[in-house]
Protein backbone atom coordinates (compact mmCIF):
# COMPACT_ATOMS: atom_id res chain seq x y z
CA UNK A 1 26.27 8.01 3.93
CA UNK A 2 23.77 5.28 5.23
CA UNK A 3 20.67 4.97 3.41
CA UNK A 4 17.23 3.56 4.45
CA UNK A 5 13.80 2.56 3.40
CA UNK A 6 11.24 4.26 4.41
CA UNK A 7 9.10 2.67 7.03
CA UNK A 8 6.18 3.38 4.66
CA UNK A 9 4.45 6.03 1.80
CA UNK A 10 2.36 6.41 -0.82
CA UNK A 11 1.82 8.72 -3.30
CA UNK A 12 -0.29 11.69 -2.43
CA UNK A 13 -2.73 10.56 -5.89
CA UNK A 14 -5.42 8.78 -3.78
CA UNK A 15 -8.32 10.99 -4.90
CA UNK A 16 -6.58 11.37 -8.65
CA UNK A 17 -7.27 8.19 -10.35
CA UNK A 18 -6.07 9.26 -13.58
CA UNK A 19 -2.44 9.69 -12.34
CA UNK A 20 -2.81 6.87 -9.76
CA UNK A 21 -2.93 4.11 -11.98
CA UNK A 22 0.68 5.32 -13.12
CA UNK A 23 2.29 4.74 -10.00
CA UNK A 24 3.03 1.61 -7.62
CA UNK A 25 1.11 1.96 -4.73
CA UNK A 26 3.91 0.54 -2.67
CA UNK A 27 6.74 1.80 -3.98
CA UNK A 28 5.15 5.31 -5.51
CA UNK A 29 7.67 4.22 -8.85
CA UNK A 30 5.94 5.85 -11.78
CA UNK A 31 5.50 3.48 -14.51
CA UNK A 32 5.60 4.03 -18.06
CA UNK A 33 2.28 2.59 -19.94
CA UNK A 34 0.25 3.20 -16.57
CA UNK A 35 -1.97 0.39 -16.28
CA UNK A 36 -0.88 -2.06 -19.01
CA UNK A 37 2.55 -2.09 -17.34
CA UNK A 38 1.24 -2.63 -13.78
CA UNK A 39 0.79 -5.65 -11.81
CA UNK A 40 -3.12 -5.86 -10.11
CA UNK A 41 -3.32 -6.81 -6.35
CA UNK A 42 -3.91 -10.88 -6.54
CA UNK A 43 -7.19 -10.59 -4.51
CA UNK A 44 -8.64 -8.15 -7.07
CA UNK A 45 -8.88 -5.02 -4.65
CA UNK A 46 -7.28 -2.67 -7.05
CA UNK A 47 -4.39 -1.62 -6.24
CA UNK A 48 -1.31 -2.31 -8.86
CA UNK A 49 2.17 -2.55 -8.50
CA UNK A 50 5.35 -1.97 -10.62
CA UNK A 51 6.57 -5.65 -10.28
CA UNK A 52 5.68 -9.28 -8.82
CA UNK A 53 8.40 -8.42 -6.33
CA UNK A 54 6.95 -4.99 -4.81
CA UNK A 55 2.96 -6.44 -5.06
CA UNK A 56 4.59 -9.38 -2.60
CA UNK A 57 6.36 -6.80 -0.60
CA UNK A 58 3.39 -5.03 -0.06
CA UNK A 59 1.37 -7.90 0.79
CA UNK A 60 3.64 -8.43 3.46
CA UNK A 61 4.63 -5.36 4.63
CA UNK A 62 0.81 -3.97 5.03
CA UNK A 63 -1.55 -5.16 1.89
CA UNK A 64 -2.31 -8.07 3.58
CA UNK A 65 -4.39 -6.46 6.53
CA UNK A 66 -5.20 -3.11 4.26
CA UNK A 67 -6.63 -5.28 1.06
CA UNK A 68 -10.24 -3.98 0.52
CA UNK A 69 -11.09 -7.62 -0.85
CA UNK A 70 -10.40 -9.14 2.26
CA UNK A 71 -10.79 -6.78 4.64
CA UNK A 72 -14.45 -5.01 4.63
CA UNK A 73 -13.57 -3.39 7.42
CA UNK A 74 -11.15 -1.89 5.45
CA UNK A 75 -13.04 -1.30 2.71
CA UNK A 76 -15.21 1.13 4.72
CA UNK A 77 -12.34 2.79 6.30
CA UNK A 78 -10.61 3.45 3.26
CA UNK A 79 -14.20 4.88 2.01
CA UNK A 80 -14.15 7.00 5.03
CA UNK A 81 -10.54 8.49 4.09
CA UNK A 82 -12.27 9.42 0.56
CA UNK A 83 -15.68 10.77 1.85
CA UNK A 84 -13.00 13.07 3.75
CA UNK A 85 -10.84 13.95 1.40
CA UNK A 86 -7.82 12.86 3.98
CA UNK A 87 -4.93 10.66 2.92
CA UNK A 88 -2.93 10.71 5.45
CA UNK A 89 -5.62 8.63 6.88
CA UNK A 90 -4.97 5.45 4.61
CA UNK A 91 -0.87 6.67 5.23
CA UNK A 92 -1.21 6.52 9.42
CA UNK A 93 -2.98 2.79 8.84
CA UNK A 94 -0.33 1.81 6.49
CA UNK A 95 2.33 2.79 8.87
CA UNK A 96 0.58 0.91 11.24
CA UNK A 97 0.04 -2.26 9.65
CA UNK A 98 3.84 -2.23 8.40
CA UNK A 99 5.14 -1.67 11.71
CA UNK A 100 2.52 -4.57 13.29
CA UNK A 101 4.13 -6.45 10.26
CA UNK A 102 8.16 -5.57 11.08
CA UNK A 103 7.49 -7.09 14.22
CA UNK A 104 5.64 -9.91 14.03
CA UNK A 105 8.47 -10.95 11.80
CA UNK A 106 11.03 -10.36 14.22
CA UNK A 107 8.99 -11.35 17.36
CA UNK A 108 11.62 -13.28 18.38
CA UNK A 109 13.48 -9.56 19.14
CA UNK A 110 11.26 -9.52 22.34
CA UNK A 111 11.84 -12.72 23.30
């Protein structure tokens, strides 16, 4: 059997802080200790991670556009998603900005 990554996810806890700061908001891991145990977003936005390794994955795969620290834009769009109680809004931009990121790493693919 082949086996894949998924393209992208997150856990379905958006609105549910209490169980959200358990989980890696990259790879949805659940994490023993919740908070204590994570790893905060480096621009302060507030999002953790399970390790130093998924936090940089992130940032490359779609935190770096979708970081509410650096991107107001974001900020309110993400505020938008909460106002109306939709997730899959913040999942269909994360999809987005992970697919804008697969290929502006392999741009070259085009070429």
């Amino acid at each position: 059997l082949f086996e894949e990554d998924p393209v992208c996810g997150m856990a379905l806890l958006m609105f549910d802080q209490t169980n959200m700061i358990c989980h890696c908001q990259h790879c949805m891991k659940y994490v023993e200790g919740g908070q204590a145990s994570l790893v905060p977003c480096a621009l302060g936005c507030g999002a953790w991670y399970c390790s130093e390794a998924c936090r940089e994955d992130a940032f490359v795969a779609h935190h770096s556009v979708l970081c509410s620290s650096s991107n107001p834009l974001w900020a309110d769009y993400e505020q938008q998603a909460r106002e109306c109680c939709n997730e899959y809004y913040v999942l269909a931009a994360r999809a987005l900005a992970t697919l804008t990121s697969e290929f502006s790493v392999e741009e070259d693919l085009w070429a």
